[in-house]
Protein backbone atom coordinates (compact mmCIF):
# COMPACT_ATOMS: atom_id res chain seq x y z
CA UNK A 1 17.36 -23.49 -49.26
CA UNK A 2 20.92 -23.19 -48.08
CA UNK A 3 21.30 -20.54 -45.01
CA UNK A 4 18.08 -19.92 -44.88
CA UNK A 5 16.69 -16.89 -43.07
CA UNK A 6 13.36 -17.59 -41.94
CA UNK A 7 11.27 -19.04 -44.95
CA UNK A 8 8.19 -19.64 -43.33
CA UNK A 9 6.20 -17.26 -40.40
CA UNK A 10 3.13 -19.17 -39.78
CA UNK A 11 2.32 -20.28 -36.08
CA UNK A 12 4.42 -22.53 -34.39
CA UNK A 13 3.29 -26.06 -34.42
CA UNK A 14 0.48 -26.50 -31.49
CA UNK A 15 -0.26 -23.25 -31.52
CA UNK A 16 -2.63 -23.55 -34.05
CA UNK A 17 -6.62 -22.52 -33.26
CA UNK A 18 -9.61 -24.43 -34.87
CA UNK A 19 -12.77 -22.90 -34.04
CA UNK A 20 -15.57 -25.44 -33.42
CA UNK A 21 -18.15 -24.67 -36.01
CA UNK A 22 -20.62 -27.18 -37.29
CA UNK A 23 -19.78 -26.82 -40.67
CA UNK A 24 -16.49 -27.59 -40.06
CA UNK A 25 -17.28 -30.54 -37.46
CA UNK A 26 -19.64 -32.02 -40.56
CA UNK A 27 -16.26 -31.26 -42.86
CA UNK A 28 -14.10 -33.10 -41.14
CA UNK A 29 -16.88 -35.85 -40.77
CA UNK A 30 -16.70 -36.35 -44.58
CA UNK A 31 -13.29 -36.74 -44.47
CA UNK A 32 -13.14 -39.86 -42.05
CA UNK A 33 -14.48 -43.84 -42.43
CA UNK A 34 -16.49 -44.92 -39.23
CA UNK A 35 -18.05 -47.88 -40.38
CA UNK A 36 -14.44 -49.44 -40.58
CA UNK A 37 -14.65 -48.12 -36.78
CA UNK A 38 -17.78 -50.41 -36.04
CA UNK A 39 -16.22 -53.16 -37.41
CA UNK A 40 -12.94 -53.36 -35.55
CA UNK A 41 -15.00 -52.11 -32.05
CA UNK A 42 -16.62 -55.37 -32.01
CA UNK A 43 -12.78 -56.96 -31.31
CA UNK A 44 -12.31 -55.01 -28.35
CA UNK A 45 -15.01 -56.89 -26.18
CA UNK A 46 -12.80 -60.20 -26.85
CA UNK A 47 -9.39 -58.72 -25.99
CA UNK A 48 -9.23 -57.81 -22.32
CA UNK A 49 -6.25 -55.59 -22.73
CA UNK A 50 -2.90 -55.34 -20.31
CA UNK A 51 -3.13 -55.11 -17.11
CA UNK A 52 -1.75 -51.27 -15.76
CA UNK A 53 -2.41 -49.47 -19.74
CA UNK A 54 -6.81 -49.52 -18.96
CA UNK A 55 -6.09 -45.83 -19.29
CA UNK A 56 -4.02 -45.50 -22.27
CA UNK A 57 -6.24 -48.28 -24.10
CA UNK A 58 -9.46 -46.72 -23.44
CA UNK A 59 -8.13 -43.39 -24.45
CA UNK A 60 -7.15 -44.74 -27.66
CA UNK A 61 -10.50 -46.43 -28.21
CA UNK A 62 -12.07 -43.38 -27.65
CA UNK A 63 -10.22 -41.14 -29.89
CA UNK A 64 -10.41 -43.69 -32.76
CA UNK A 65 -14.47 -43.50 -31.67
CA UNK A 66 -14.44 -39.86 -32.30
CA UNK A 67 -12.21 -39.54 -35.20
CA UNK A 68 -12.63 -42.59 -37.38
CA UNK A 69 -10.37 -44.04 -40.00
CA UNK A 70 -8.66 -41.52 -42.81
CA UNK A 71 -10.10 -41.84 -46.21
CA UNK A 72 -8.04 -40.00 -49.35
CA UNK A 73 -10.37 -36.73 -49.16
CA UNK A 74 -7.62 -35.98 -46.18
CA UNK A 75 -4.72 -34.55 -47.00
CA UNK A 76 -2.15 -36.61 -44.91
CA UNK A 77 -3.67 -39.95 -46.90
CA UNK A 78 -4.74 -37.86 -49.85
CA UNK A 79 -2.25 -40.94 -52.55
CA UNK A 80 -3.09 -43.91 -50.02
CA UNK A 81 -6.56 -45.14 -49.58
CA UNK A 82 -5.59 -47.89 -47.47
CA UNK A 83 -8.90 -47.61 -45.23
CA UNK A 84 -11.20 -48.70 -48.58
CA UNK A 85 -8.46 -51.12 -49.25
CA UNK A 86 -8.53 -52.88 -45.78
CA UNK A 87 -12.10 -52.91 -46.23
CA UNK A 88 -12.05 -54.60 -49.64
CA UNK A 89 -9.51 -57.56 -48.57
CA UNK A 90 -9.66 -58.70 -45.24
CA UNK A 91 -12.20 -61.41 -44.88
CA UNK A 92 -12.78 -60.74 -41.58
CA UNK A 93 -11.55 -58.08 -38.64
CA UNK A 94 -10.61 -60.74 -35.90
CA UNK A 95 -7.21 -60.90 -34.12
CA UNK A 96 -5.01 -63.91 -35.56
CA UNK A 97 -3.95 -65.74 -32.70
CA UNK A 98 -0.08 -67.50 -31.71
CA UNK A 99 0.81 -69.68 -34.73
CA UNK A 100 0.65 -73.37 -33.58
CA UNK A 101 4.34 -75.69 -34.29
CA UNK A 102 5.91 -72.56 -35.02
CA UNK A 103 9.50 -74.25 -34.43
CA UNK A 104 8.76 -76.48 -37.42
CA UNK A 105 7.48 -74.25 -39.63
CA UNK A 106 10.40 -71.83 -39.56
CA UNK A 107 12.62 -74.60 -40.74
CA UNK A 108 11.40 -73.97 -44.60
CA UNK A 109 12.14 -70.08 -44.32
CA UNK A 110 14.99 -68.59 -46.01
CA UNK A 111 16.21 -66.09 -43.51
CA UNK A 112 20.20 -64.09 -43.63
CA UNK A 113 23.07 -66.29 -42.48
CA UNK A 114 23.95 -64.57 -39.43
CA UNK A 115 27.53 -64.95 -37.61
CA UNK A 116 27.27 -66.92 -34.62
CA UNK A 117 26.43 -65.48 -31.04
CA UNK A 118 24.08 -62.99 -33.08
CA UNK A 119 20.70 -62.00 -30.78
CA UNK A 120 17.79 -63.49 -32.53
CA UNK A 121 14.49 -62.38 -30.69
CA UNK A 122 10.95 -63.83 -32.64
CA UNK A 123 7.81 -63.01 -32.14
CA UNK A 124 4.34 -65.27 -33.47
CA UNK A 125 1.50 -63.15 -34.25
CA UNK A 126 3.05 -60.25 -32.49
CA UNK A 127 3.62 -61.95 -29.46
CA UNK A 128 7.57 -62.74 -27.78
CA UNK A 129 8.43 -66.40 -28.98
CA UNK A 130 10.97 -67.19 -25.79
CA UNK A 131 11.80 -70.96 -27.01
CA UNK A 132 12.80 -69.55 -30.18
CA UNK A 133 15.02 -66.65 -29.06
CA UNK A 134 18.31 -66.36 -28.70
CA UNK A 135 20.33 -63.67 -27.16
CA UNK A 136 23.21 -62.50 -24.68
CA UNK A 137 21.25 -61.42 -21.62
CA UNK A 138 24.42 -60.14 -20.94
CA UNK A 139 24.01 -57.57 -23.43
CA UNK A 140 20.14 -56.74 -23.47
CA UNK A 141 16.87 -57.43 -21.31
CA UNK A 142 14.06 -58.79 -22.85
CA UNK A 143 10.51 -58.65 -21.46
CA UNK A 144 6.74 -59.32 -22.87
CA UNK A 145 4.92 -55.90 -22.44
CA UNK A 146 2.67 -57.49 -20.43
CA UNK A 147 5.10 -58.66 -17.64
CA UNK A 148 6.19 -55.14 -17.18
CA UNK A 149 6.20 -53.53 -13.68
CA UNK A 150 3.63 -50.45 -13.75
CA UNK A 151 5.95 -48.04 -13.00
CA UNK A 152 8.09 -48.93 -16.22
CA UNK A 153 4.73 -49.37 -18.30
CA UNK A 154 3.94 -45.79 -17.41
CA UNK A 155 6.93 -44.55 -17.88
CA UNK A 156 7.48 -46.59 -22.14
CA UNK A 157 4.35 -47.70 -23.17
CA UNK A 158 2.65 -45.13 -25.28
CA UNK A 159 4.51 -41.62 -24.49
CA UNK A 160 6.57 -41.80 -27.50
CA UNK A 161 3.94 -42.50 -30.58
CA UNK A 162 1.22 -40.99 -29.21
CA UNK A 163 -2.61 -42.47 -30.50
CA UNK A 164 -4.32 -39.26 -31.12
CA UNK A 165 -1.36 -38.90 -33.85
CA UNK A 166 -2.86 -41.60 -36.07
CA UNK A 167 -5.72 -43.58 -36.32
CA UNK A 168 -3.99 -46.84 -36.89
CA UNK A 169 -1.42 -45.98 -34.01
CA UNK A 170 -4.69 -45.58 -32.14
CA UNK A 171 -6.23 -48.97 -33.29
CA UNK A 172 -3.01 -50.35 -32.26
CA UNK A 173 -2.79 -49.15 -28.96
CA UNK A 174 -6.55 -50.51 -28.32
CA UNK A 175 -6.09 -54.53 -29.50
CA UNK A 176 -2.44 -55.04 -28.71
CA UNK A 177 -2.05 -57.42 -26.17
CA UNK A 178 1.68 -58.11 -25.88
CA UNK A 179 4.58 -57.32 -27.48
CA UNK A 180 8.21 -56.88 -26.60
CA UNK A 181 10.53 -54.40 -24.07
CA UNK A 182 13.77 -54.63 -25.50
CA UNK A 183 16.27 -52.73 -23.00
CA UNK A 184 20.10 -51.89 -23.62
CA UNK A 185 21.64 -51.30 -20.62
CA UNK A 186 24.08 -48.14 -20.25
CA UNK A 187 27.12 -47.75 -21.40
CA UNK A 188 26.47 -51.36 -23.16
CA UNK A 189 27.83 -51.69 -26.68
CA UNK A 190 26.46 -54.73 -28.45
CA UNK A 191 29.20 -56.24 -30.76
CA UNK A 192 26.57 -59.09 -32.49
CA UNK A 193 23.21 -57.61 -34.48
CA UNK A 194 20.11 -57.84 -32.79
CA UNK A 195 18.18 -59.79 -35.28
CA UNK A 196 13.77 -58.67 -34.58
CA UNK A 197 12.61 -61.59 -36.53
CA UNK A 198 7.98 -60.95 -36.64
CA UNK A 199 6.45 -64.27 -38.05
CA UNK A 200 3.19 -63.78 -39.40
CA UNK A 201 0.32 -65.86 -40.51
CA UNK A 202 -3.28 -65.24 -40.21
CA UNK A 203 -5.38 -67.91 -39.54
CA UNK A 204 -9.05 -69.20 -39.08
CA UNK A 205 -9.68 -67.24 -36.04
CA UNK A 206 -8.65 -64.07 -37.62
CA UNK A 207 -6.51 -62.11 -40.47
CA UNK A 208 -5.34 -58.84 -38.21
CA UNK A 209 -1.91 -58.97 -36.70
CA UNK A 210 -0.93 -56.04 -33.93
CA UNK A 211 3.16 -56.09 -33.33
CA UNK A 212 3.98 -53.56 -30.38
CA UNK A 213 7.70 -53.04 -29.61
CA UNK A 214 9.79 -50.64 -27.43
CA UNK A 215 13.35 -50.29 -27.30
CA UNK A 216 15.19 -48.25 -24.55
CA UNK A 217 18.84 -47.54 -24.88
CA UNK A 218 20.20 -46.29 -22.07
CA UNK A 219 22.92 -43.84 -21.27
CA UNK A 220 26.33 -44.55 -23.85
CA UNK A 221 24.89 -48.02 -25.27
CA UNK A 222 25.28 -48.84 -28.58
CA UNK A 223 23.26 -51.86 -31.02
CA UNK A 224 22.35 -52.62 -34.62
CA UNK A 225 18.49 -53.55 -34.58
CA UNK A 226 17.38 -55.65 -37.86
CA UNK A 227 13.89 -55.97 -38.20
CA UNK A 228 11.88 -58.15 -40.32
CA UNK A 229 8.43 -59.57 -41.40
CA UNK A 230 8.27 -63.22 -42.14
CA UNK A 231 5.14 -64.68 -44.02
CA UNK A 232 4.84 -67.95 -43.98
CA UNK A 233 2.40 -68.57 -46.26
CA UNK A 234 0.59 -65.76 -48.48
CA UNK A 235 -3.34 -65.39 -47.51
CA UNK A 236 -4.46 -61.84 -47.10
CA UNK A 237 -3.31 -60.29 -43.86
CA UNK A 238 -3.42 -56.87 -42.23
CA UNK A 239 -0.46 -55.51 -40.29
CA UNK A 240 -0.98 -52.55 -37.70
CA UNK A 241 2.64 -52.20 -36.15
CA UNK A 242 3.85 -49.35 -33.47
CA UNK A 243 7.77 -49.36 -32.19
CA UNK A 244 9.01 -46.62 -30.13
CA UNK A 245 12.37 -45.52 -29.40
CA UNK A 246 14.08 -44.17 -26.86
CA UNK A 247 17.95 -43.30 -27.39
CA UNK A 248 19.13 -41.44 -24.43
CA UNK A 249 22.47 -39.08 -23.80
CA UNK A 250 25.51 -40.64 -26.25
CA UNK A 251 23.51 -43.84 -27.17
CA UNK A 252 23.67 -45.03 -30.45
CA UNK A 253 21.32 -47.44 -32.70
CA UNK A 254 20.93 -47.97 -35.71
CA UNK A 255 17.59 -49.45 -36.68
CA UNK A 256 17.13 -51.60 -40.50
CA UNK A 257 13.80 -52.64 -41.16
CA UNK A 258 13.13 -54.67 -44.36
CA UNK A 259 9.51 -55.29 -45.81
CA UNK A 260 8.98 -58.08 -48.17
CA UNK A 261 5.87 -59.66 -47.90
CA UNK A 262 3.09 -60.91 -50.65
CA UNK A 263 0.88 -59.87 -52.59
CA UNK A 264 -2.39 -60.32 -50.26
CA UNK A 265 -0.20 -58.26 -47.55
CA UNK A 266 -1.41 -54.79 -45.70
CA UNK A 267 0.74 -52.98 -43.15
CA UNK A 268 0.78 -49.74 -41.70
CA UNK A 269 3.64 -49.18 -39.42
CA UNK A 270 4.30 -46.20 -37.37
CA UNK A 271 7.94 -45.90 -35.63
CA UNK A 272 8.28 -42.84 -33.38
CA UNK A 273 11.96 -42.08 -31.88
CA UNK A 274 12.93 -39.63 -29.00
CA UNK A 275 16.86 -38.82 -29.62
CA UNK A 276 18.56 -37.17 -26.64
CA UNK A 277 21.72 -35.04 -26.51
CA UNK A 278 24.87 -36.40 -28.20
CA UNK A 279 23.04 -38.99 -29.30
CA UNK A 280 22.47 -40.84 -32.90
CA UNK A 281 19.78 -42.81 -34.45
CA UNK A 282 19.80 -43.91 -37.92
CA UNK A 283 17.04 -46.01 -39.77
CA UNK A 284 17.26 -47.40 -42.81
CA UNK A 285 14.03 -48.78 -45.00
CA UNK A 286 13.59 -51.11 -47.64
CA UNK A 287 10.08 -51.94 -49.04
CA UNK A 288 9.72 -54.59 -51.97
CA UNK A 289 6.67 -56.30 -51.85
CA UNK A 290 3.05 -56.22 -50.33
CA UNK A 291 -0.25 -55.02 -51.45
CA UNK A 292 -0.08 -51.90 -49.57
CA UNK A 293 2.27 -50.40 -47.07
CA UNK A 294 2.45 -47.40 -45.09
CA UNK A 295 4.98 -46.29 -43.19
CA UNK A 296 4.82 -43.21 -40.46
CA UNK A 297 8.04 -42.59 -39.04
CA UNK A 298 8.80 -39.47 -37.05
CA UNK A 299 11.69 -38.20 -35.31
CA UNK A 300 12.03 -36.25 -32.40
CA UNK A 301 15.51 -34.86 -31.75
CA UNK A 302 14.29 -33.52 -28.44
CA UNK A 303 17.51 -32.17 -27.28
CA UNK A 304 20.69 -30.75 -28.89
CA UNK A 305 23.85 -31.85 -30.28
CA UNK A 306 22.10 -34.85 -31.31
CA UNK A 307 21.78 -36.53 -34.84
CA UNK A 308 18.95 -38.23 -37.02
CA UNK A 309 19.16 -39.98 -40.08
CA UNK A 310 16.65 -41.75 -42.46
CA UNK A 311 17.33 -43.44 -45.47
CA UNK A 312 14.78 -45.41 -47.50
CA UNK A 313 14.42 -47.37 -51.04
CA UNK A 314 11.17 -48.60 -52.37
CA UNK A 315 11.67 -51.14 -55.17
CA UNK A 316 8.35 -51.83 -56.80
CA UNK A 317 6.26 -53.67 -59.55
CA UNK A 318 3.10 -55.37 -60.18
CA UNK A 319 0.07 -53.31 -58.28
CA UNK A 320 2.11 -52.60 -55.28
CA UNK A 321 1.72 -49.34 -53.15
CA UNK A 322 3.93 -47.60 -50.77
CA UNK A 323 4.05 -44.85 -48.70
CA UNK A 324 6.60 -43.03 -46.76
CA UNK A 325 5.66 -40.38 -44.61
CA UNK A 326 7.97 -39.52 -42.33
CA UNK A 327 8.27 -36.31 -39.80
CA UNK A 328 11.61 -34.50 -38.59
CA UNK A 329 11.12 -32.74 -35.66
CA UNK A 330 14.09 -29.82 -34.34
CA UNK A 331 13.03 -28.63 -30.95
CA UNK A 332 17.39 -27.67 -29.81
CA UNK A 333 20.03 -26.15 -31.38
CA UNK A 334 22.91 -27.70 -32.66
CA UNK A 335 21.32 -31.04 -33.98
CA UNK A 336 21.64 -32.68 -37.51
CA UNK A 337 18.87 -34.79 -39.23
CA UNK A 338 20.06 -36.13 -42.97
CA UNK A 339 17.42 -37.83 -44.85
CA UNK A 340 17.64 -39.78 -48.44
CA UNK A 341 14.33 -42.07 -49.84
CA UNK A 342 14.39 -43.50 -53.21
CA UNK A 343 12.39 -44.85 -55.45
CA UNK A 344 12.12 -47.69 -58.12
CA UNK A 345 8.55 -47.74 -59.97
CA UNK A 346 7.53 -50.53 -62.56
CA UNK A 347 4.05 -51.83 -64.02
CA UNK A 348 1.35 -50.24 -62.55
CA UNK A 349 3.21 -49.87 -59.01
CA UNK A 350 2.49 -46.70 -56.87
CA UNK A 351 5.15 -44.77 -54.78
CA UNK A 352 4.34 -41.78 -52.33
CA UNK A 353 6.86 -39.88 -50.44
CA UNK A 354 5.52 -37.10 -47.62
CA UNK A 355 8.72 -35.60 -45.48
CA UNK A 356 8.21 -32.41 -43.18
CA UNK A 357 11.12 -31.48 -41.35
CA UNK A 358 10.13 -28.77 -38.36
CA UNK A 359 12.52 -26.52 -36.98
CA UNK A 360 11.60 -24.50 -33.76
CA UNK A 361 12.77 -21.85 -32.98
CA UNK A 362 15.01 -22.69 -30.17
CA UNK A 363 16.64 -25.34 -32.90
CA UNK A 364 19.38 -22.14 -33.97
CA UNK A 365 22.49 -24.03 -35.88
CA UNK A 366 20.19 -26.77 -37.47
CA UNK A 367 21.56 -28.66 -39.93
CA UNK A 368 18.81 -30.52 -42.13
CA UNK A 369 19.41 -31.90 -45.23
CA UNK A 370 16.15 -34.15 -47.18
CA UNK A 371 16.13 -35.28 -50.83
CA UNK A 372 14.02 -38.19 -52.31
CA UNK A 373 14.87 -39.37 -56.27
CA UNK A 374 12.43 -41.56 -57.77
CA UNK A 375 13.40 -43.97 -61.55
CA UNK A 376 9.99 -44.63 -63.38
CA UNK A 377 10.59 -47.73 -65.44
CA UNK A 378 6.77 -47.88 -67.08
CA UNK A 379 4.50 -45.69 -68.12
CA UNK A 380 1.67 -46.88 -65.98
CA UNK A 381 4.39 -46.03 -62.70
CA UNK A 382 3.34 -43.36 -60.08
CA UNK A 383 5.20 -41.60 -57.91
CA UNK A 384 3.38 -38.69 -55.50
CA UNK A 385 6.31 -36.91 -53.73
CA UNK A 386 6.05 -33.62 -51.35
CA UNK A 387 8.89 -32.65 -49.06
CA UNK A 388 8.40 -30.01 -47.13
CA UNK A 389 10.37 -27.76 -44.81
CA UNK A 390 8.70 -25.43 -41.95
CA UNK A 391 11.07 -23.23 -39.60
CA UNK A 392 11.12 -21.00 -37.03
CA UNK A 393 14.96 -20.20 -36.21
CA UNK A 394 17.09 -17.78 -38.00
CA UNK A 395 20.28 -19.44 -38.00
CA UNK A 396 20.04 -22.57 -40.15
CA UNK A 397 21.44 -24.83 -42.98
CA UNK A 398 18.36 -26.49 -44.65
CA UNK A 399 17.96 -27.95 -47.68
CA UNK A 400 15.38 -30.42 -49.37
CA UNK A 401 14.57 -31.92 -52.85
CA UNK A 402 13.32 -34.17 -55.15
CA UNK A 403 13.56 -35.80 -58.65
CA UNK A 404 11.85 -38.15 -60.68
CA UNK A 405 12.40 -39.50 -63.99
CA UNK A 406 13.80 -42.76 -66.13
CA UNK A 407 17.15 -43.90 -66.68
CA UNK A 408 19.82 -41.82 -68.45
CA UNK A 409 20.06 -42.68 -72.26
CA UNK A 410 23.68 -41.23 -72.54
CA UNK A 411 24.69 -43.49 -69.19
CA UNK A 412 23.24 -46.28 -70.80
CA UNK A 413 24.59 -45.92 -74.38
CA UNK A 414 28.12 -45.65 -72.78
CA UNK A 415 27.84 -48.87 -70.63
CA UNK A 416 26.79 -50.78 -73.65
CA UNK A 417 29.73 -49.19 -75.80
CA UNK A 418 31.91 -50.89 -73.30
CA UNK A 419 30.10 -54.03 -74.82
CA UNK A 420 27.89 -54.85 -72.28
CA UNK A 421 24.05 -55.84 -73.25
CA UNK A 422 21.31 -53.72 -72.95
CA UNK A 423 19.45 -55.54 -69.95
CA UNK A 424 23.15 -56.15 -68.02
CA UNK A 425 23.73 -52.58 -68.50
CA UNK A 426 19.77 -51.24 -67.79
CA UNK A 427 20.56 -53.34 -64.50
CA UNK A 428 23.62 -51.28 -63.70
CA UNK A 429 22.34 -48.17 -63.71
CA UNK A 430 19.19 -49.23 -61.76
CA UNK A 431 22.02 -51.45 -59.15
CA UNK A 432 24.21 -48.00 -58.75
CA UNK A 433 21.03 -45.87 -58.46
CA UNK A 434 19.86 -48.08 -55.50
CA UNK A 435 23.11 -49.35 -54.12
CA UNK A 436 23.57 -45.86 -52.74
CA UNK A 437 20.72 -46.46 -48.99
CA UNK A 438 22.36 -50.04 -48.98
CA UNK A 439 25.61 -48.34 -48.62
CA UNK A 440 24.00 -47.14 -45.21
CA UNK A 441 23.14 -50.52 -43.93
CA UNK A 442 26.79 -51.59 -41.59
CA UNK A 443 25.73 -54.95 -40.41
CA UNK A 444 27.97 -56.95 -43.58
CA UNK A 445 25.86 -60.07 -43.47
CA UNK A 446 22.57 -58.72 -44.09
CA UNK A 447 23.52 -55.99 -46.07
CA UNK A 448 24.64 -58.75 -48.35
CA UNK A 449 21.52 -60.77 -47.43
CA UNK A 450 19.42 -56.94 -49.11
CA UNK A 451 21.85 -56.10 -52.01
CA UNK A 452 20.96 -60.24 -53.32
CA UNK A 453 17.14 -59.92 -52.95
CA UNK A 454 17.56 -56.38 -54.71
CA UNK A 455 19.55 -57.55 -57.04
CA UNK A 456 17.64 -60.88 -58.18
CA UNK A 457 14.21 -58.28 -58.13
CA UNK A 458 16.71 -55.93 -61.00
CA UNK A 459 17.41 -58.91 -63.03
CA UNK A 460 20.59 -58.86 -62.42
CA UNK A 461 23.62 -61.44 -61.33
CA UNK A 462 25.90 -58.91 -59.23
C-alpha cells in the first residue's frame, strides 16, 4: 500500500470501549492459565524485591493476579503455546541463583574475538558480574538496578515496557531483583562495541532466570550494543528478559541481539524502545537454537524526524519454535520505521512472525516500510506470518509484505551448471537469502563471529 489514503477508520488505539459483561469476563477467563499464576506466586514471598519499585512490583503482581498467563485460544499467542510448554519442562518454578566460580567456568566458552579496549559488561543469573567486566567508564556508566538513586529508578525502571502489556513483562517486573543501568552520556560517541555478555545456568535452587536491563542514551551519543545469552551447560531453563530503551534527541544505537541456546532452553524476551526526535535506533535479531523463544519488541517513535529499524533472521531445525512479534508505533510526523524478518524452516521447526505498524494521526509524512520472507526446507516446516498495518493519517508511504516458499529450482539449476554440487550450491542460495539482515549488523568482528555460526548451521564452508 504505497501512498496510501486512509486504509483503515476504526478507533484510534486506546480509545477502544469493552463493556464489562459477565459473559465476556468468563470469555476472557477461558482464554488465560492461572494455575501457572499459583505456581510462580509462591516465589514472590522469597524475593523481597528492590528497594524504591514496592509500587511498580506490586502492581505487576497484581495485574498478572488478575489476568493470568496467555494460552493459544488468545489471539496475540494464538501459534505459541509457550505457557503449556513452561509448564511441561521446568522442573521446578524457583529463581536460579548467582553461578558459583563463574571466572573459571567462562574459560571453556567460545565467545567472538573482540578488538581490544572493547566494553565487555557480564551478568550471572541476571545479575551485574563487576570482576568480570570490562569497560571505559570514560565512555558509559554502569550501575546494578538496585543501587539506583530513587529519583532515577522512578524516572527508568518500568515506564518504557509497561507490565500490564504482557504477562511475562509482568512476571518479570515482580521477581527481578537486579539487573543493569547502562547510561551513555551526551554527546558521547563510543568508538569500541559494547559487548552485553548474560551467562546462564540454572541450578539446584532453581531453573527460572529474570535478566532486567535499561539503557539511556543521552542527548547526541552514539554505541553499538551486542547482546548475548551464554549457556553453560544445557539443563532445561526458562528465560523471562525485559530491556528498555531510551534514545533521546540525535542519539544513535544500534542494538544486535543473538539467541543460540539448547535444546532444553525457554525465553521470552520483551524489548521496548522510546526514540526521540532526530534520533535512530536499529535492532537486529538472530534466533538459532532453543526450545522455544518469543520475542516482543515494540517501538515507539514518540517524536518526529526520528527513525526505527528492525531486522530479524530465524534459522531453524529440529523441534525448535520462534516467535517474532514486534509493534511499530508512529505517534509524529516525519519519522521512518523500515522493518525486514526472515525466515529459514527445516524438520519439524516452527516459525511465527506478528508485525503491526500504527500510524496516528498526527504521524502525516510517515514512511513505513515491513516485509518478512520465509524458505521452507521440509515438509513438516511451519511458518505462521501476519503483518499488519493500521493508520490514521492521510499523508503516508506504507507498505508491508510477506512470502514464503522453497528455494528456486531455476537459481539452483544455474549454480550447478556453473559446476558446482548440488549441496554447495543449495547452500548458496540459502547463504545469499540470509546474508541479506547480516548485511545490517556494522560491528566487523561479530558480524563475522554470526555469518560463521550461520554458515556452519547451512552446511556450508564460506
Amino acid at each position: 500500500m504505497i501512498g496510501l489514503k486512509r486504509s483503515y477508520r476504526g478507533p484510534q488505539p486506546d480509545e477502544h470501549s469493552y463493556p464489562s459483561t459477565n459473559l465476556q469476563i468468563m470469555s476472557i477467563t477461558k482464554k488465560k492459565d492461572f494455575q501457572l499464576v499459583k505456581q510462580f506466586e509462591s516465589l514472590r514471598d522469597f524475593h523481597p524485591g528492590i528497594a524504591g519499585l514496592e509500587n511498580l512490583q506490586n502492581n505487576a503482581f497484581t495485574f498478572l493476579v488478575g489476568n493470568g498467563f496467555p494460552t493459544t485460544k488468545e489471539e496475540e499467542y494464538k501459534y505459541t503455546g509457550i505457557t503449556k510448554r513452561i509448564s511441561e519442562s521446568m522442573p521446578d518454578f524457583r529463581k536460579s541463583a548467582q553461578i558459583s566460580g563463574l571466572a573459571q567456568k567462562t574459560k571453556t566458552v567460545d565467545l567472538p574475538s573482540w578488538p581490544e579496549g572493547t566494553n565487555i559488561i557480564v551478568t550471572n543469573n541476571g545479575y551485574f558480574e563487576s570482576e568480570l567486566s570490562s569497560y571505559d567508564e570514560n565512555d558509559i556508566s554502569i550501575l546494578p538496578i538496585s543501587k539506583l538513586d530513587p529519583p532515577t529508578l522512578a524516572s527508568s525502571i518500568g515506564t518504557i515496557e509497561k507490565s500490564e502489556k504482557d504477562a511475562f513483562s509482568a512476571l518479570n517486573t515482580t521477581l527481578f531483583e537486579d539487573g543493569l543501568m547502562v547510561q551513555i552520556p551526551a554527546g558521547k560517541r563510543v568508538e569500541s562495541p559494547i559487548y552485553l555478555i548474560h551467562y546462564i545456568q540454572p541450578g539446584n535452587d532453581g531453573h527460572c532466570v529474570f535478566p532486567r536491563v535499561f539503557v539511556n542514551a543521552d542527548k547526541n551519543a552514539e554505541a553499538s550494543i551486542i547482546e548475548m545469552d551464554v549457556f553453560l551447560d544445557e539443563k532445561p531453563v526458562f528465560i523471562n528478559s525485559v530491556s528498555e530503551f531510551r534514545v533521546h534527541q540525535n542519539a544513535h544505537i544500534k542494538h544486535y541481539k543473538l539467541q543460540d541456546g539448547h535444546k532444553s532452553a525457554i525465553t521470552v524476551s520483551n524489548t521496548s524502545t522510546d526514540v526521540h526526535r532526530d534520533a535512530t535506533f536499529t535492532s537486529v535479531v538472530l534466533s538459532l537454537e532453543a526450545d522455544m523463544i518469543r520475542n516482543n519488541l515494540s517501538l515507539n517513535l514518540v517524536d518526529g524526524s526520528c527513525e526505527g529499524n528492525m531486522y530479524g533472521l530465524f534459522l531453524l531445525n529440529g523441534r525448535t519454535h520462534v516467535d517474532n512479534h514486534t509493534n511499530v508505533a508512529h505517534t509524529q510526523a516525519h519519522a521512518v520505521s523500515n522493518e525486514l524478518y526472515k525466515g529459514i524452516m527445516n524438520d519439524h521447526s516452527r516459525g511465527v512472525f506478528n508485525g503491526k505498524i500504527f500510524v496516528y494521526k498526527e504521524a502525516q509524512k510517515t514512511n513505513a516500510f515491513q516485509q518478512n520472507s520465509n524458505l521452507l526446507l521440509s515438509e513438516n516446516a511451519t511458518i505462521n506470518t501476519k503483518p499488519q498495518l493500521e493508520i490514521w493519517a492521510d499523508d503516508v508511504k506504507c507498505s508491508h509484505g510477506c512470502t514464503t516458499g522453497q528455494l528456486d529450482d531455476e537459481a539452483l539449476f544455474y549454480i550447478r551448471s556453473r559446476g558446482i554440487g548440488k549441496e554447495a550450491a543449495r547452500t548458496l542460495l540459502l547463504y545469499a537469502f540470509a546474508g541479506e539482515v547480516l548485511d545490517y549488523i556494522e560491528e566487523e568482528a561479530f558480524k563475522k563471529y554470526c555469518e560463521k555460526i550461520v554458515n556452519e548451521r547451512l552446511g556450508g564452508n564460506h
